[in-house]
Protein backbone atom coordinates (compact mmCIF):
# COMPACT_ATOMS: atom_id res chain seq x y z
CA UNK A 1 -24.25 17.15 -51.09
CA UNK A 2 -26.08 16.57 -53.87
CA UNK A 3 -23.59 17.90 -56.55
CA UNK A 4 -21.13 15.38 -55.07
CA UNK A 5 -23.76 12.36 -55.55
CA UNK A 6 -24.27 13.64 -59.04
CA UNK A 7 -20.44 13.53 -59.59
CA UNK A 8 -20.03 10.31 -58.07
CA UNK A 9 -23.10 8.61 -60.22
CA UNK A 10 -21.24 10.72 -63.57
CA UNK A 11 -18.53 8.63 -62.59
CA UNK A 12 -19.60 5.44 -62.47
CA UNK A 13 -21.77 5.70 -65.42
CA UNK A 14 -18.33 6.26 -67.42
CA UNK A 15 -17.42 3.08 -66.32
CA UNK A 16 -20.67 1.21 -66.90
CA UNK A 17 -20.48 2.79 -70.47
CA UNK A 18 -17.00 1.97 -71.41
CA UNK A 19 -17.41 -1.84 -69.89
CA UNK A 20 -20.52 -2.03 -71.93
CA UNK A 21 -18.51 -0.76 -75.01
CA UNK A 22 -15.87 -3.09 -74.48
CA UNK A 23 -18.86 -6.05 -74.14
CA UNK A 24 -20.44 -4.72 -77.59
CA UNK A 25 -17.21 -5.31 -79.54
CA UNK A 26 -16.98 -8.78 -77.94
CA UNK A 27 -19.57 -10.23 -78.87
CA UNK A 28 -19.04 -8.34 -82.26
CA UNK A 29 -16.25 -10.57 -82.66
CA UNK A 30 -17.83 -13.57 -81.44
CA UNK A 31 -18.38 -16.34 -84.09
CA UNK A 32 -21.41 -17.93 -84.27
CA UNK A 33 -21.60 -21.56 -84.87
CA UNK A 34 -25.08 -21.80 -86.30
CA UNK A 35 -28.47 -19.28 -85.98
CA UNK A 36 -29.28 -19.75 -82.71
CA UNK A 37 -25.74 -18.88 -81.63
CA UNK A 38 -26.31 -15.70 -83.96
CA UNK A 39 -29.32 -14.50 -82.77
CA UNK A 40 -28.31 -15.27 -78.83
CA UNK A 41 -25.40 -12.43 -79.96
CA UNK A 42 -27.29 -9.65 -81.82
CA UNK A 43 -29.92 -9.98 -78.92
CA UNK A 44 -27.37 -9.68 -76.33
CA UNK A 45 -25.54 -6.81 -78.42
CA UNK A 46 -29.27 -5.07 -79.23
CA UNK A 47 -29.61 -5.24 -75.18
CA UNK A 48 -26.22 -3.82 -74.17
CA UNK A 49 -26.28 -0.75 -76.80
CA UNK A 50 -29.93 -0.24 -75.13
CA UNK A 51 -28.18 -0.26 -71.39
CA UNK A 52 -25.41 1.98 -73.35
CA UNK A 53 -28.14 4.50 -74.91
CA UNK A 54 -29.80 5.11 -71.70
CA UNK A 55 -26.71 5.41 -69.47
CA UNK A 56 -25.48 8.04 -72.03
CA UNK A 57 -28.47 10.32 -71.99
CA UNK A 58 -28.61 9.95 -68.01
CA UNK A 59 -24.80 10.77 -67.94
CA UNK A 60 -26.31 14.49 -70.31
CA UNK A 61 -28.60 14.52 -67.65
CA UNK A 62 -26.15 14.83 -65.03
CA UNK A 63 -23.73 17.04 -66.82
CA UNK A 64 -26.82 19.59 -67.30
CA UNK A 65 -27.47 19.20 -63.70
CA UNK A 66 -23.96 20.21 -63.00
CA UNK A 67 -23.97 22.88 -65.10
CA UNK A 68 -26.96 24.34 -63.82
CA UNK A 69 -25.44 24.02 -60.15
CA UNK A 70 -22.45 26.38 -61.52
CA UNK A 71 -24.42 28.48 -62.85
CA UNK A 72 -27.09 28.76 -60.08
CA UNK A 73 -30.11 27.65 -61.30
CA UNK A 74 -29.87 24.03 -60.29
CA UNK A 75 -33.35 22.76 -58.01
CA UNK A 76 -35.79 25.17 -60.29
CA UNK A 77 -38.33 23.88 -62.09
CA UNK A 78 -37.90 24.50 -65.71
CA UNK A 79 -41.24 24.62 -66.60
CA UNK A 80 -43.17 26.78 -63.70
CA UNK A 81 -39.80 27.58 -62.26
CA UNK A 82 -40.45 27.12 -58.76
CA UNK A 83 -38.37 25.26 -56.65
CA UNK A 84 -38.07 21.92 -57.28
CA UNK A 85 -38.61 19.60 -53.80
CA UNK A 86 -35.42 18.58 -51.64
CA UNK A 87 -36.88 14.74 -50.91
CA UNK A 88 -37.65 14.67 -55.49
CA UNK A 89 -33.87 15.97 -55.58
CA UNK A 90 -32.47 13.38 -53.00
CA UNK A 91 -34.45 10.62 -55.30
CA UNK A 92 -33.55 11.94 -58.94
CA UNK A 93 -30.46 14.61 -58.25
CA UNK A 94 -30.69 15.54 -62.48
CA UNK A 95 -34.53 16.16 -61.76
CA UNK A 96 -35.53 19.24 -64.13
CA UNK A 97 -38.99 19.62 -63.02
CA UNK A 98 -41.43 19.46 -60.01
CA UNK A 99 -43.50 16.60 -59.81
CA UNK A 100 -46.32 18.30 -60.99
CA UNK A 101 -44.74 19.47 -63.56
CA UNK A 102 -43.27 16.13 -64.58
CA UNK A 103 -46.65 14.56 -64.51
CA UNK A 104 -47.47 17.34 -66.95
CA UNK A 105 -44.29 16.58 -69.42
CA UNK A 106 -44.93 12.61 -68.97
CA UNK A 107 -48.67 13.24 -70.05
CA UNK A 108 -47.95 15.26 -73.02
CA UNK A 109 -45.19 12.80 -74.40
């Protein structure tokens, strides 16, 4: 179940990224008329390679996920390796730790 919800989310995330793309070299190409019309299109360019950045490191996310589901080691916690919770893995399928573990890795970042 959940390695088909982490292929379906892979797959929409391609096409959110390559829409996004597409967006960026729009507005690329976009004259401005004046400064205001300038800054309105490196802000909105600055905001979609942002959406872009973070959709491509969940998308790594996701691939690791996969992998470790081939390679039997998916839903283990990588830091006290016990298993990570079914309801944590229903919410956040690429999940690499536990929650107390993640508390631990959000703490120390």
């Amino acid at each position: 179940f959940l390695k088909e919800e982490l292929e379906k989310r892979k797959e929409k995330i391609k096409r959110v990224v390559k829409d996004n793309e597409k967006e960026i070299k729009a507005l690329t190409r976009t004259d401005a008329s004046d400064e205001a019309d300038h800054a309105t299109i490196s802000t909105d360019s600055a905001i979609e390679q942002a959406i872009n950045n973070q959709q491509l490191r969940e998308l790594k996310e996701i691939d690791y996920a996969l992998f470790k589901i081939e390679n039997k080691t998916y839903g283990i916690c990588e830091m006290c390796e016990d298993l990570i919770g079914i309801q944590r893995l229903k919410v956040k399928p690429q999940a690499k730790y536990c929650i107390v573990c993640r508390e631990i890795v959000e703490k120390t970042s």
